[in-house]
Protein backbone atom coordinates (compact mmCIF):
# COMPACT_ATOMS: atom_id res chain seq x y z
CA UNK A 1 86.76 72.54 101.63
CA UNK A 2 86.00 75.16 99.29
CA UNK A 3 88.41 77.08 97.25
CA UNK A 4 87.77 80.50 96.27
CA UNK A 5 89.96 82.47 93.71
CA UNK A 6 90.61 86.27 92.66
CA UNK A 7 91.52 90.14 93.62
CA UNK A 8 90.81 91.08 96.80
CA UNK A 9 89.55 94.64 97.80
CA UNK A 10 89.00 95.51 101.41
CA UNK A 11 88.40 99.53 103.62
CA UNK A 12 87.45 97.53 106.73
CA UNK A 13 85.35 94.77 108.15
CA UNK A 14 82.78 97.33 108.38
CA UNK A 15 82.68 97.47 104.63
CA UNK A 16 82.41 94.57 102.10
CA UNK A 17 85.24 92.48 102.10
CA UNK A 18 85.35 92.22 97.89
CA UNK A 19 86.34 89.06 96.02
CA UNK A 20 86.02 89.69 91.91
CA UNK A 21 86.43 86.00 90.58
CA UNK A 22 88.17 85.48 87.18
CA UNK A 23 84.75 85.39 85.96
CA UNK A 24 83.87 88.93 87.13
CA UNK A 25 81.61 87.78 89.79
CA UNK A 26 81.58 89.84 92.98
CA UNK A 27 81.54 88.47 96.32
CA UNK A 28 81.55 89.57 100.04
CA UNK A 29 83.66 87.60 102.05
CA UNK A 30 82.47 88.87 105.08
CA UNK A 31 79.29 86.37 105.00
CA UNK A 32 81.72 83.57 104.53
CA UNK A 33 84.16 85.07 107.51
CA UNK A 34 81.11 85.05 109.68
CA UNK A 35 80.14 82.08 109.01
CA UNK A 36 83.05 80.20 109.89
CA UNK A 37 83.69 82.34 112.93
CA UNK A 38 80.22 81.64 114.40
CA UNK A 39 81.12 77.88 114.35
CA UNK A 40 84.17 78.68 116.03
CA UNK A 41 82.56 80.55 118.97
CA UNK A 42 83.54 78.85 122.43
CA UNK A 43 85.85 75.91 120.49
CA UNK A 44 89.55 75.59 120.43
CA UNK A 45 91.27 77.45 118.10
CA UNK A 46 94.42 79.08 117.18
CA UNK A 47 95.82 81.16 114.47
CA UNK A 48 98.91 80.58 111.85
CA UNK A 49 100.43 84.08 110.54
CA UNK A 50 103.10 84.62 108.04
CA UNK A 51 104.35 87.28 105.86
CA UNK A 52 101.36 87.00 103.53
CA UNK A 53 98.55 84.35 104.67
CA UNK A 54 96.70 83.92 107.58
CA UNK A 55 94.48 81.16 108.54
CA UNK A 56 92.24 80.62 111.33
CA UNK A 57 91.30 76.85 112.44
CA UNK A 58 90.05 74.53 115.11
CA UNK A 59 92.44 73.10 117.04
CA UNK A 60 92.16 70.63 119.62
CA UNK A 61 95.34 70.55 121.09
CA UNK A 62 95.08 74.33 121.62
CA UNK A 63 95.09 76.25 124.74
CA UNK A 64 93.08 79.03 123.24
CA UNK A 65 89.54 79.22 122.75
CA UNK A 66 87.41 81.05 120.25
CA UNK A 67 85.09 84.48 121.37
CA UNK A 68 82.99 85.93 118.23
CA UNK A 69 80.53 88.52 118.88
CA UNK A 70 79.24 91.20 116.50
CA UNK A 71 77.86 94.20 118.32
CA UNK A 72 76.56 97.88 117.22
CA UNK A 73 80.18 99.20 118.40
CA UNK A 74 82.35 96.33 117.30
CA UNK A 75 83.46 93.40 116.06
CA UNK A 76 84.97 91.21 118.39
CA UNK A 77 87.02 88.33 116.96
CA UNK A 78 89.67 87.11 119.69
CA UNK A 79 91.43 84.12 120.52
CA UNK A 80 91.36 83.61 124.73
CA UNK A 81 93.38 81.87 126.86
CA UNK A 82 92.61 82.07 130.46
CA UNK A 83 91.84 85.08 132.50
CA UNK A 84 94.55 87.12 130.75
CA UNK A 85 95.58 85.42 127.72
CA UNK A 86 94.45 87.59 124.56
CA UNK A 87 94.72 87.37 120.95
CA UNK A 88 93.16 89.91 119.09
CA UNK A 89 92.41 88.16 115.97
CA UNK A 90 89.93 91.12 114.39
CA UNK A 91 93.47 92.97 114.15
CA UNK A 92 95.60 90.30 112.77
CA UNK A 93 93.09 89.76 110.15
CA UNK A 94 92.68 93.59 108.95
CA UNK A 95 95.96 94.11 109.28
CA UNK A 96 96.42 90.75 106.37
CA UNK A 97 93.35 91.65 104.36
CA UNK A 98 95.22 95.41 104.02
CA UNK A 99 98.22 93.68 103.16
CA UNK A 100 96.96 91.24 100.09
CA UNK A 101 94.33 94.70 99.19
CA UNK A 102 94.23 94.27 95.55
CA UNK A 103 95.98 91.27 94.97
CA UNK A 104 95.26 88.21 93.56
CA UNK A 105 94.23 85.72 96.60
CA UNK A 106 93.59 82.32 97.39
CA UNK A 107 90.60 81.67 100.18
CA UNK A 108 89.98 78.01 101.91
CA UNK A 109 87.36 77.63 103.46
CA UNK A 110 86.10 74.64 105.95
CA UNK A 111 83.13 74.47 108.38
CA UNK A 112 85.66 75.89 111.06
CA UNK A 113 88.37 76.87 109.27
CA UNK A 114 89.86 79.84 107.03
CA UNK A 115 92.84 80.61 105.10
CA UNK A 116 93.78 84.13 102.92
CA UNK A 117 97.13 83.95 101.09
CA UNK A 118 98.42 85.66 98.01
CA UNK A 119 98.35 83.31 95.16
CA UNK A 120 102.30 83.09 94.52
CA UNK A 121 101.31 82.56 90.42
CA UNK A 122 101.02 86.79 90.32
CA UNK A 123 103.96 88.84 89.95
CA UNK A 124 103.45 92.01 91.59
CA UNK A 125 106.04 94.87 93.25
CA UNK A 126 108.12 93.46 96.06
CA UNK A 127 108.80 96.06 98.93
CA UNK A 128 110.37 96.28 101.86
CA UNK A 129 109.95 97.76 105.27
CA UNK A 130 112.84 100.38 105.70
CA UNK A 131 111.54 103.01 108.51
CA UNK A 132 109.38 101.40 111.08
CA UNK A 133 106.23 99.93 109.05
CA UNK A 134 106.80 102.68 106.20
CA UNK A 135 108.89 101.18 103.13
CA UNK A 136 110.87 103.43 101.09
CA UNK A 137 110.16 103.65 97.38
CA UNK A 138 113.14 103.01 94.95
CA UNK A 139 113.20 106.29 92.76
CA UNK A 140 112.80 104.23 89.68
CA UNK A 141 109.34 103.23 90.52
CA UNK A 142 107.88 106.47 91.96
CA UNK A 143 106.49 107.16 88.17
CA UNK A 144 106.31 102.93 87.28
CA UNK A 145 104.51 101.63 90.42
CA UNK A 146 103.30 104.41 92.11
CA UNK A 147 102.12 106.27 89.21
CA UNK A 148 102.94 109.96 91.37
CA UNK A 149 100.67 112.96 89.26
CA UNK A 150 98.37 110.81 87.80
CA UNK A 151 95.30 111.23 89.47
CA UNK A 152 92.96 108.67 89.93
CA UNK A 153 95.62 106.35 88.98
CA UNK A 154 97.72 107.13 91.27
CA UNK A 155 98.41 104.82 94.56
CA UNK A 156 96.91 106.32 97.94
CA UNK A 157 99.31 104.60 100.18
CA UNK A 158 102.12 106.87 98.44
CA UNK A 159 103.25 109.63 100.92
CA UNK A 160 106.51 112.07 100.73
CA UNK A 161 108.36 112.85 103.54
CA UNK A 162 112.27 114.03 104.49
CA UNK A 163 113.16 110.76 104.38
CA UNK A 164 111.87 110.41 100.37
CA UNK A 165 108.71 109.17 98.85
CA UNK A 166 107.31 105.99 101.11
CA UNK A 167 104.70 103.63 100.60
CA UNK A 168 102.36 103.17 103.97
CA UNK A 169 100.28 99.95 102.62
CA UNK A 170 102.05 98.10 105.17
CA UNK A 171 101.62 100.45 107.91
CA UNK A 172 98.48 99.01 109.52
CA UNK A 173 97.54 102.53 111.40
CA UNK A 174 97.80 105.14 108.64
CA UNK A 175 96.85 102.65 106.03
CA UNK A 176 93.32 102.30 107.25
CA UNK A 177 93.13 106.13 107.72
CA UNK A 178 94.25 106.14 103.84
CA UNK A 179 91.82 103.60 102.91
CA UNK A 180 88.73 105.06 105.00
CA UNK A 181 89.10 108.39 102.98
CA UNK A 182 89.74 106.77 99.83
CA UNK A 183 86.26 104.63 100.54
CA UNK A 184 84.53 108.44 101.20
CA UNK A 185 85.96 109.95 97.72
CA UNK A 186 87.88 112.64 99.84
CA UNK A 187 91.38 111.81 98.53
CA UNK A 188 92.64 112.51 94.75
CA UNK A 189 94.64 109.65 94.28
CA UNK A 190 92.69 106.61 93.36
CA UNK A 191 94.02 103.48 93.32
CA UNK A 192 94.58 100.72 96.27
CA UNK A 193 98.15 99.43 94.86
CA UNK A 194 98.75 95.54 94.82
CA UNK A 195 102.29 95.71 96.28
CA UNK A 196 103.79 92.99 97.95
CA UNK A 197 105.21 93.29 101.52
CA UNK A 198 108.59 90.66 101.60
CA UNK A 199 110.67 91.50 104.09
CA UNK A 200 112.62 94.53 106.33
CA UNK A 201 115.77 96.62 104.93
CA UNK A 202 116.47 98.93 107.87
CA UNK A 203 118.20 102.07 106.74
């Protein structure tokens, strides 16, 4: 098992999926991903999900099996069970990586197995979903957090609406339409916040 530590910057897994290690070292996950994946193909396998960690393992006793296939138009990464039995795992695991984007991580890695989780020891902004998969932002932390009117410093997941200023990390769809802007320079705000999704507080 290998154990790899630090902040975690990912657009897409079209894009490097960015590890910078204590140490300043850059790495692309998406080599290790791969890797693992590819000695998944055609074996059991299943998938554990939580608020902020995923992990994707062999599994004997599962019901599922592995497909990987990388192809000019996609990426196909899906647990299948049967003729009809689908688990799109490629989702799931954007959907995570945008959720721990710029956060410190831990990543364990087997010969068929892989786990992303935030590493509990950071203390980031807790936030919770209020509208939908859109989180309201306290009023408080507009300026602290969000850093509204600063320019490059500011977050690009920060949005106003009627409904107040909202944070849209967490909101898989326009979250990767923030982030594939941000990735082509075409947005003024600069920074990919390291907020931390806990929970729902429907309003």
């Amino acid at each position: 098992m290998k154990i790899f530590e630090g902040e975690l910057q990912f657009i897409s897994l079209w894009h490097p999926i960015k590890l910078i290690e204590i140490d300043g070292k850059e790495l692309d996950l998406r080599d290790t991903c791969w890797k693992v994946f590819t000695a998944l193909n055609g074996c059991k396998a299943s998938m554990k999900y939580a608020m902020n960690e995923i992990e994707i393992l062999e599994d004997s006793e599962s019901k599922q099996i592995m497909e990987f296939k990388m192809e000019d138009d996609g990426i196909l990464i899906a647990l299948i069970e049967g003729r009809i039995g689908f688990s799109n795992v490629s989702a799931y695991l954007s959907d995570m990586l945008g959720r721990l984007n710029s956060m410190q991580v831990i990543v364990s890695v087997g010969e068929k197995n892989i786990k992303f989780e935030h590493d509990t020891t950071q203390k980031v902004f807790e936030i919770n979903y209020t509208d939908g998969n859109s989180c309201k932002i306290p009023d408080d932390k507009i300026h602290e957090v969000c850093k509204i009117g600063e320019g490059e410093d500011c977050c690009i997941f920060l949005t106003a609406s009627s409904k107040g200023f909202m944070c849209q990390k967490f909101n898989s769809l326009m979250a990767q339409q923030f982030l594939d802007r941000h990735s082509k320079g075409d947005m003024n705000a600069g920074r990919i916040g390291n907020c931390k999704i806990i929970g729902r507080i429907e309003e």
